[in-house]
Protein backbone atom coordinates (compact mmCIF):
# COMPACT_ATOMS: atom_id res chain seq x y z
CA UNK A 1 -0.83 20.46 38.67
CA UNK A 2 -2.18 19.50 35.09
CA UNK A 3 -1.64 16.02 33.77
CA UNK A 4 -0.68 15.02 30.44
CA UNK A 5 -2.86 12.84 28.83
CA UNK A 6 -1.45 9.58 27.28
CA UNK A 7 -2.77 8.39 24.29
CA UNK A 8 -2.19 4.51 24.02
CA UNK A 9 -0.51 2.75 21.37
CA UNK A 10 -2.06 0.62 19.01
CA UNK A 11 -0.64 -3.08 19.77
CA UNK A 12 2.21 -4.45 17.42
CA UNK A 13 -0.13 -7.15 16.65
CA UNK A 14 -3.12 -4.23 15.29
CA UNK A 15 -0.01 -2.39 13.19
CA UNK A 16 0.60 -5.98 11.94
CA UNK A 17 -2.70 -6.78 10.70
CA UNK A 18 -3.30 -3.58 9.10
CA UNK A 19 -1.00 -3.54 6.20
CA UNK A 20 -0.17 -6.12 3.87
CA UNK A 21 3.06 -7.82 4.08
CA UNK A 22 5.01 -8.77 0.91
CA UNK A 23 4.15 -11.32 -1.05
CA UNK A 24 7.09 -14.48 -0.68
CA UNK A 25 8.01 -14.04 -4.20
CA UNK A 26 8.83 -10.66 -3.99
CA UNK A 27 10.50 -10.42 -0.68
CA UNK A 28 13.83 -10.26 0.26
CA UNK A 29 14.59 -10.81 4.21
CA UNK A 30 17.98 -9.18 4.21
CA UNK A 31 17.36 -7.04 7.51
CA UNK A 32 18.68 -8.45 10.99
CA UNK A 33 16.40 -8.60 13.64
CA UNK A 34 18.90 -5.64 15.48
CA UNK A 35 17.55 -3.53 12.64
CA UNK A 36 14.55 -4.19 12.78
CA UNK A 37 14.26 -2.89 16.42
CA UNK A 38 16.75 -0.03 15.85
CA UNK A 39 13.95 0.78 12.53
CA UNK A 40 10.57 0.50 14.30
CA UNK A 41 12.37 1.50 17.85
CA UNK A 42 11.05 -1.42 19.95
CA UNK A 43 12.67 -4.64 22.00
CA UNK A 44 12.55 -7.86 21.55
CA UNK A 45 9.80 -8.51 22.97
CA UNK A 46 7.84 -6.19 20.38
CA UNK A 47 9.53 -8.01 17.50
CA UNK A 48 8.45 -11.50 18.49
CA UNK A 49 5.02 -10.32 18.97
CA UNK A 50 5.31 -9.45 15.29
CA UNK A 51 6.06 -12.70 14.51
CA UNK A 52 3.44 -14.01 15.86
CA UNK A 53 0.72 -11.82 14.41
CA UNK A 54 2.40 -12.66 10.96
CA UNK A 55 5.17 -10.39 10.21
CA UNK A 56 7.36 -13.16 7.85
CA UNK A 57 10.98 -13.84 7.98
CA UNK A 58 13.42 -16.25 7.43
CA UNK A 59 16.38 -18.01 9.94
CA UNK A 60 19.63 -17.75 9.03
CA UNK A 61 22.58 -18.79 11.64
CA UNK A 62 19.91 -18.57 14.27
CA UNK A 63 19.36 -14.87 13.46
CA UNK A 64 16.05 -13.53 11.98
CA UNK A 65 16.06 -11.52 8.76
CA UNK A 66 12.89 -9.45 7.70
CA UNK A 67 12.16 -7.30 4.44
CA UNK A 68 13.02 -4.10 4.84
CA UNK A 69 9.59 -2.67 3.42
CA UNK A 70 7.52 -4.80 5.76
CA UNK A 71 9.54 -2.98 8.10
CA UNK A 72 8.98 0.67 6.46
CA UNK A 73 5.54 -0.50 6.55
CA UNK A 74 4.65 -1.45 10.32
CA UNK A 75 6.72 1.63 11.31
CA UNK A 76 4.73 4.40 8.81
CA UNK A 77 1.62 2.63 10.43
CA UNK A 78 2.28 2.34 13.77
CA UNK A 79 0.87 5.77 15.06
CA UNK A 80 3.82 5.76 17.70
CA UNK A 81 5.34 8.79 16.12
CA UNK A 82 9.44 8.13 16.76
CA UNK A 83 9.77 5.15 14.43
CA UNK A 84 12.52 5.97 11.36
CA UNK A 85 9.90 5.65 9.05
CA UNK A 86 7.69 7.30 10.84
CA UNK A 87 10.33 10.25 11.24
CA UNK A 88 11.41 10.10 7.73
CA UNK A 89 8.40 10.44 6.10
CA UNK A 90 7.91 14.02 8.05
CA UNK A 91 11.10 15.33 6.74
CA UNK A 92 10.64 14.12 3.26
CA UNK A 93 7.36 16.09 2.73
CA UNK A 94 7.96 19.02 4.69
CA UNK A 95 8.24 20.84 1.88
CA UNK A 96 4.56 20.17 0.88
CA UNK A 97 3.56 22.15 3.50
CA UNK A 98 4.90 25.26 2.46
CA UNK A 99 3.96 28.18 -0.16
CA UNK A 100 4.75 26.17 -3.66
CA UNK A 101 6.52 29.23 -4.76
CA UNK A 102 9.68 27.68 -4.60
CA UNK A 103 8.73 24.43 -6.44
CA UNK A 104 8.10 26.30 -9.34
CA UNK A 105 11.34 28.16 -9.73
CA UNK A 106 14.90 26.68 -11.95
CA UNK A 107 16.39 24.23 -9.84
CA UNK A 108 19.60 22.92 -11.06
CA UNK A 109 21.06 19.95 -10.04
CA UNK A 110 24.47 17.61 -9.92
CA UNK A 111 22.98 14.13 -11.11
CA UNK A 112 25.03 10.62 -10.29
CA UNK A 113 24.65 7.64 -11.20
CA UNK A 114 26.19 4.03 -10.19
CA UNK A 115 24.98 0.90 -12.07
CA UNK A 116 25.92 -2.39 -11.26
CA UNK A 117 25.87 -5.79 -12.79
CA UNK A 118 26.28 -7.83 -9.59
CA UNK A 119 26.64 -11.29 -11.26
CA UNK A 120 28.42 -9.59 -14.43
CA UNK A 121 29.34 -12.48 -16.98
CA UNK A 122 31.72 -10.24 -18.78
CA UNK A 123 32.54 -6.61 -20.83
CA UNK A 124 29.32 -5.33 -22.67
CA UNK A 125 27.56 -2.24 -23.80
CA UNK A 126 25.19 -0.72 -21.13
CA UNK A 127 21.43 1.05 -21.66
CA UNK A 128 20.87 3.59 -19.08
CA UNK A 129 17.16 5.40 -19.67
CA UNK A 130 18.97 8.85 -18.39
CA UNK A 131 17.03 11.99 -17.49
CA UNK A 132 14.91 14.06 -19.65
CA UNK A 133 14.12 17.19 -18.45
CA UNK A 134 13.84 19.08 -21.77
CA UNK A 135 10.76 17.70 -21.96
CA UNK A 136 9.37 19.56 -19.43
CA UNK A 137 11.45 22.64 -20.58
CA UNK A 138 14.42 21.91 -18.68
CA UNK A 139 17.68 21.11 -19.72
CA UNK A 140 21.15 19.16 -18.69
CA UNK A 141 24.80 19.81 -19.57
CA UNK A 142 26.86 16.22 -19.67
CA UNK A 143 25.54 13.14 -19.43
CA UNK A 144 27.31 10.67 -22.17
CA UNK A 145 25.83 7.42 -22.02
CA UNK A 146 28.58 4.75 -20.68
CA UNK A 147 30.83 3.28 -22.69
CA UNK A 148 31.05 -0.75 -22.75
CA UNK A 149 32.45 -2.11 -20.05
CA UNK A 150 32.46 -5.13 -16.90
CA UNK A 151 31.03 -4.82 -13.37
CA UNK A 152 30.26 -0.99 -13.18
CA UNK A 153 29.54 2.10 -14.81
CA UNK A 154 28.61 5.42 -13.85
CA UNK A 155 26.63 8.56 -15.77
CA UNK A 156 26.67 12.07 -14.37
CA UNK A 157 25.11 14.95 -15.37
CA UNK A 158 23.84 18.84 -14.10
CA UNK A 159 20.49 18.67 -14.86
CA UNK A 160 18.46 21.52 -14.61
CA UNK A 161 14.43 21.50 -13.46
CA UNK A 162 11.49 23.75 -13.37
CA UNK A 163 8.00 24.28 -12.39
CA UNK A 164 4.66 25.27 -13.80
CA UNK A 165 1.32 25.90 -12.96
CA UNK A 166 -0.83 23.30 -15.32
CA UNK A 167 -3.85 22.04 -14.39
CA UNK A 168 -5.34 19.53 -15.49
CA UNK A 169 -8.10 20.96 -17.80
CA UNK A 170 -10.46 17.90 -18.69
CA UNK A 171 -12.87 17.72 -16.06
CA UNK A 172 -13.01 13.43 -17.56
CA UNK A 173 -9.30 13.43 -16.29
CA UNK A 174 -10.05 15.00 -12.92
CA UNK A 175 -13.01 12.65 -12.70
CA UNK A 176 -10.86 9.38 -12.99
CA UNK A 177 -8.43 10.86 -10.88
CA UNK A 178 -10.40 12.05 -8.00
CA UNK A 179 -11.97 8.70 -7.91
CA UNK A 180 -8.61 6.84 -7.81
CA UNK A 181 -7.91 9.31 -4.93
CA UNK A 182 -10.87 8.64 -2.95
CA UNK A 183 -11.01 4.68 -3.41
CA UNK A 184 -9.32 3.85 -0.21
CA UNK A 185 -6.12 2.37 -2.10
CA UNK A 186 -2.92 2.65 0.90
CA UNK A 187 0.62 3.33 0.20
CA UNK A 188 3.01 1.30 0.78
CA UNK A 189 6.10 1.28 0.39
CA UNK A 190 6.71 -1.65 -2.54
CA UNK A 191 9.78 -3.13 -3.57
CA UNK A 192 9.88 -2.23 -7.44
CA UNK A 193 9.45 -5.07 -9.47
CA UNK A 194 5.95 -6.43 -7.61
CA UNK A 195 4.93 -2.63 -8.21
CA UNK A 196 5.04 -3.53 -12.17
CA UNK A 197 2.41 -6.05 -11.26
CA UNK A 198 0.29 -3.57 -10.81
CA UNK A 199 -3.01 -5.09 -10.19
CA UNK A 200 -2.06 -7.71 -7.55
CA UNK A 201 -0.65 -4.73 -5.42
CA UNK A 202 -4.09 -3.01 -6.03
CA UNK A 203 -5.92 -6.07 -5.68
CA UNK A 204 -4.44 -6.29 -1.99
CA UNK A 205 -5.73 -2.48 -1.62
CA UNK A 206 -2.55 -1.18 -1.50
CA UNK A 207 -0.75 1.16 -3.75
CA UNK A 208 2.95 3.02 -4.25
CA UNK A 209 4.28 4.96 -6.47
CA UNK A 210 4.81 2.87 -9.77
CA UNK A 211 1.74 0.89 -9.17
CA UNK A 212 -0.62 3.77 -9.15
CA UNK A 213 1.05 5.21 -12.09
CA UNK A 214 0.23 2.02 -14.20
CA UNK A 215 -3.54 1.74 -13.09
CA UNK A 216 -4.21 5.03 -13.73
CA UNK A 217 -2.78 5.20 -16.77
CA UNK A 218 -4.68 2.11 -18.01
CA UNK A 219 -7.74 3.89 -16.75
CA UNK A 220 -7.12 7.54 -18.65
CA UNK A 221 -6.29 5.42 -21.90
CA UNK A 222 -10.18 2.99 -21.61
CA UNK A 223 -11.59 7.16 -21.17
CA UNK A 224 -9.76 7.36 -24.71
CA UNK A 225 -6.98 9.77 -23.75
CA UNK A 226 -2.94 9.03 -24.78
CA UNK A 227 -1.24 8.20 -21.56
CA UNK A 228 1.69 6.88 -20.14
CA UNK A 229 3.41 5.97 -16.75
CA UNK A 230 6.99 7.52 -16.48
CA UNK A 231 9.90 6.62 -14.37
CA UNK A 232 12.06 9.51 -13.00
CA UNK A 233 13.88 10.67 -9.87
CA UNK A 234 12.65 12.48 -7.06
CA UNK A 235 14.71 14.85 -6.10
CA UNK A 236 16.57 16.91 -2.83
CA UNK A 237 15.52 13.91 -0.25
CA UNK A 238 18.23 13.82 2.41
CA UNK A 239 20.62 15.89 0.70
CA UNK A 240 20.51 13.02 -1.94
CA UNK A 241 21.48 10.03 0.28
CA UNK A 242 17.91 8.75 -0.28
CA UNK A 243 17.24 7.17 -3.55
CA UNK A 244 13.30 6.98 -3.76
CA UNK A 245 11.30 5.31 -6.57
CA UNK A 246 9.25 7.56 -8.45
CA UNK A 247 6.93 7.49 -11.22
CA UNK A 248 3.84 10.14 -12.61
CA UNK A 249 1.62 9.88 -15.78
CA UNK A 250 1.83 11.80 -18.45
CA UNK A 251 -1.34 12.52 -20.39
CA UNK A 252 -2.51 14.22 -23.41
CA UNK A 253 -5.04 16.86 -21.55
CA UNK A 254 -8.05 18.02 -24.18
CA UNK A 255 -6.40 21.09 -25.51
CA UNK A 256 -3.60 18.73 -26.71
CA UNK A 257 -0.61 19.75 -24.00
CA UNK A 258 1.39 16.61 -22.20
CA UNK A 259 0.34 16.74 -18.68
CA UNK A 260 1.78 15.10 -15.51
CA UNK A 261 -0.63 13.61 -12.55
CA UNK A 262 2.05 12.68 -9.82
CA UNK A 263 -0.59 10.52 -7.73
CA UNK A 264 1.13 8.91 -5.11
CA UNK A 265 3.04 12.09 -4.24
CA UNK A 266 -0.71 13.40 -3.76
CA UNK A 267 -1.95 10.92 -1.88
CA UNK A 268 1.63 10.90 0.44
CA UNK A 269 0.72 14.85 0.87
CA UNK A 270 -2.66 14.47 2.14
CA UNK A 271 -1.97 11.89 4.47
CA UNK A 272 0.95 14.22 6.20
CA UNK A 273 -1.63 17.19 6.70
CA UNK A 274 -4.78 19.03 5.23
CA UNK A 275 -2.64 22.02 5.18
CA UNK A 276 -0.48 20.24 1.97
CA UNK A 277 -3.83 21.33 -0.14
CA UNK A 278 -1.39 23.91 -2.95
CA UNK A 279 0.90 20.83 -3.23
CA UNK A 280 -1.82 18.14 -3.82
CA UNK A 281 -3.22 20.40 -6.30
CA UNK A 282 0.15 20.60 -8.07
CA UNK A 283 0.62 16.98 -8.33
CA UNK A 284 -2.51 17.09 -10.78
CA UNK A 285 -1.36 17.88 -13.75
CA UNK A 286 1.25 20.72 -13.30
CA UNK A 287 5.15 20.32 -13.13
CA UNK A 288 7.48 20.97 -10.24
CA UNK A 289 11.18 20.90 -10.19
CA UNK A 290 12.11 18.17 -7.62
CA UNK A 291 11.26 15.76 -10.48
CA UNK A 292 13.60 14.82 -13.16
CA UNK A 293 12.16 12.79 -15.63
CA UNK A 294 13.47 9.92 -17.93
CA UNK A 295 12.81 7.96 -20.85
CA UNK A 296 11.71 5.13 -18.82
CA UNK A 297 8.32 3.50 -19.05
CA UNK A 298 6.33 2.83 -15.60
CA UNK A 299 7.28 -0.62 -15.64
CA UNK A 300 10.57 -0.86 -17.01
CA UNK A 301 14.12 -0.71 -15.30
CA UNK A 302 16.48 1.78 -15.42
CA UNK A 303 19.67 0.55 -16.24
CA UNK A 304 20.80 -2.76 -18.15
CA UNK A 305 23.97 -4.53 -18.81
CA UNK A 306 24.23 -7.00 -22.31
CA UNK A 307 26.37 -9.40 -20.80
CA UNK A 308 23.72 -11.98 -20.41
CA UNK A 309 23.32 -12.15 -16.80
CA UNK A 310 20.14 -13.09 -15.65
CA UNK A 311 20.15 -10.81 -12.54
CA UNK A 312 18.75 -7.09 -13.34
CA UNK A 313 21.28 -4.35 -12.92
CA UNK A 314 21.28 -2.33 -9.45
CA UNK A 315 20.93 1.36 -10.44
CA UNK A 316 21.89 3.91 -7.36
CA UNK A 317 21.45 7.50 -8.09
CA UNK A 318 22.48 10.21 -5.94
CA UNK A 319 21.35 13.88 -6.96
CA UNK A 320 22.70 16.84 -4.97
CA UNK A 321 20.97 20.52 -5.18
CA UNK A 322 23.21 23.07 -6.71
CA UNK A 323 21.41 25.96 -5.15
């Protein structure tokens, strides 16, 4: 009778010391300790070893409360396999595995958005830094911006997407970003506004999606090259219950044509499998059409409210495929 071989798990306390936990001022412990095991699939047991080795959290009616992306965190890196992060990172980039055919193609989409002033100090006019897909030659039907008003508003849209094979034609630009590929930098997953201080989350030798966008950006404009991080939406994750951060650069390539470098996406890719190579190679400097883009810089938020509350507007998106 054959035997199936085990392979061990790495301790909690290894996962724990491998990644880098949030930083106190940019954490927010709003997850139960019940989700926390129901997230990384462990007891209690597990959990307090966490503790121990570091994982922070705070005490609130004798129940602990961690952040949600040190959880995402120790469950990506855990190696066990059946952890939610674990299992949702497979299903998000399944695609990338497949002919790119498909990601080149009109993709049209039914685009909603929900943005909320949480401590709202009255009726005001809102900013909302909506798609932009023309300027990647797609286009969108709808989308009036919202009209004063207290609390909530909401912007919807059928925006339509497409791909193209680009490549990025300056072998300088390939240089820089070949060598940000290859520097060791590990995703995380950030919350986003400690991934608009860009060089403390590189300086920890990590990296997401924003983050990277920013550095490199900074490092095509020193090679003397126009260049800017963009905000957008990443698209058909979850049937749209999944609202992911996502930002790319755009760069003027040598023969003068706006190029995108989606980095992190790259990285993510060939982390999942060495069989993601037609994607990777996609992600530097050619277009595909789960990506709307906006008129948002890198760093900036999506959505504000002019009522003069201090806390920054939620903005929840949820983008359905049309076919």
């Amino acid at each position: 009778m054959l035997r199936q071989s085990v392979i061990p798990r790495t301790p909690w306390e290894t996962v724990a010391k491998s990644i880098e936990f949030i930083p106190a001022e940019y954490s927010h412990k709003t997850q139960p300790e019940s989700t926390a095991q129901e997230m990384l699939r462990c007891d209690p047991a597990d959990v307090d070893r966490l503790a121990e080795a570091g994982l922070p959290f705070e005490v609130r009616a004798g129940v602990r409360y961690f952040d949600v992306s040190d959880l995402y965190n120790l469950g990506m890196y855990s190696g066990r396999g059946n952890t939610q992060p674990e299992l949702a990172f497979r299903m998000l980039f399944r695609f990338a595995g497949r002919p790119v055919d498909d990601l080149l193609r009109e993709k049209s989409w039914d685009f909603k958005v929900t943005l909320e002033c949480t401590e709202c100090e009255g009726e005001a006019p809102w900013r909302f830094a909506g798609p932009d897909a023309a300027r990647f030659g797609g286009r969108q039907s709808g989308g009036a911006a919202p009209g004063a008003s207290a609390g909530t508003a909401h912007y919807g849209a059928t925006v339509t997407t497409l791909g193209a094979r680009t490549p990025l034609r300056s072998a300088r630009l390939r240089g820089i970003t070949r060598d940000y590929l290859d520097s060791g930098y590990r995703w995380q997953m950030i919350p986003v506004p400690m991934q608009a201080d860009y060089q403390l989350v590189h300086s920890l030798g990590a990296t997401s999606c924003i983050a990277a966008s920013l550095l490199l950006a900074e490092r095509f404009r020193a090679a003397g090259y126009q260049a800017e991080a963009k905000r957008g939406w990443f698209c058909g994750v979850l049937g749209g219950a999944l609202d992911l951060p996502h930002a790319c650069v755009e760069v003027v390539d040598e023969d003068g044509v706006l190029r995108t470098v989606d980095i992190a996406k790259a990285q993510l890719a060939a982390r999942l499998s060495a069989e993601t190579g037609d994607f990777q190679e996609l992600c530097l400097g050619s277009i595909y059409n789960k990506v709307i883009p906006s008129t948002a810089s890198g760093g900036a938020s999506f959505g504000y409210h002019e009522c003069g509350s201090r806390k920054p507007v939620e903005v929840r998106a949820d983008i359905r495929s049309l076919g």
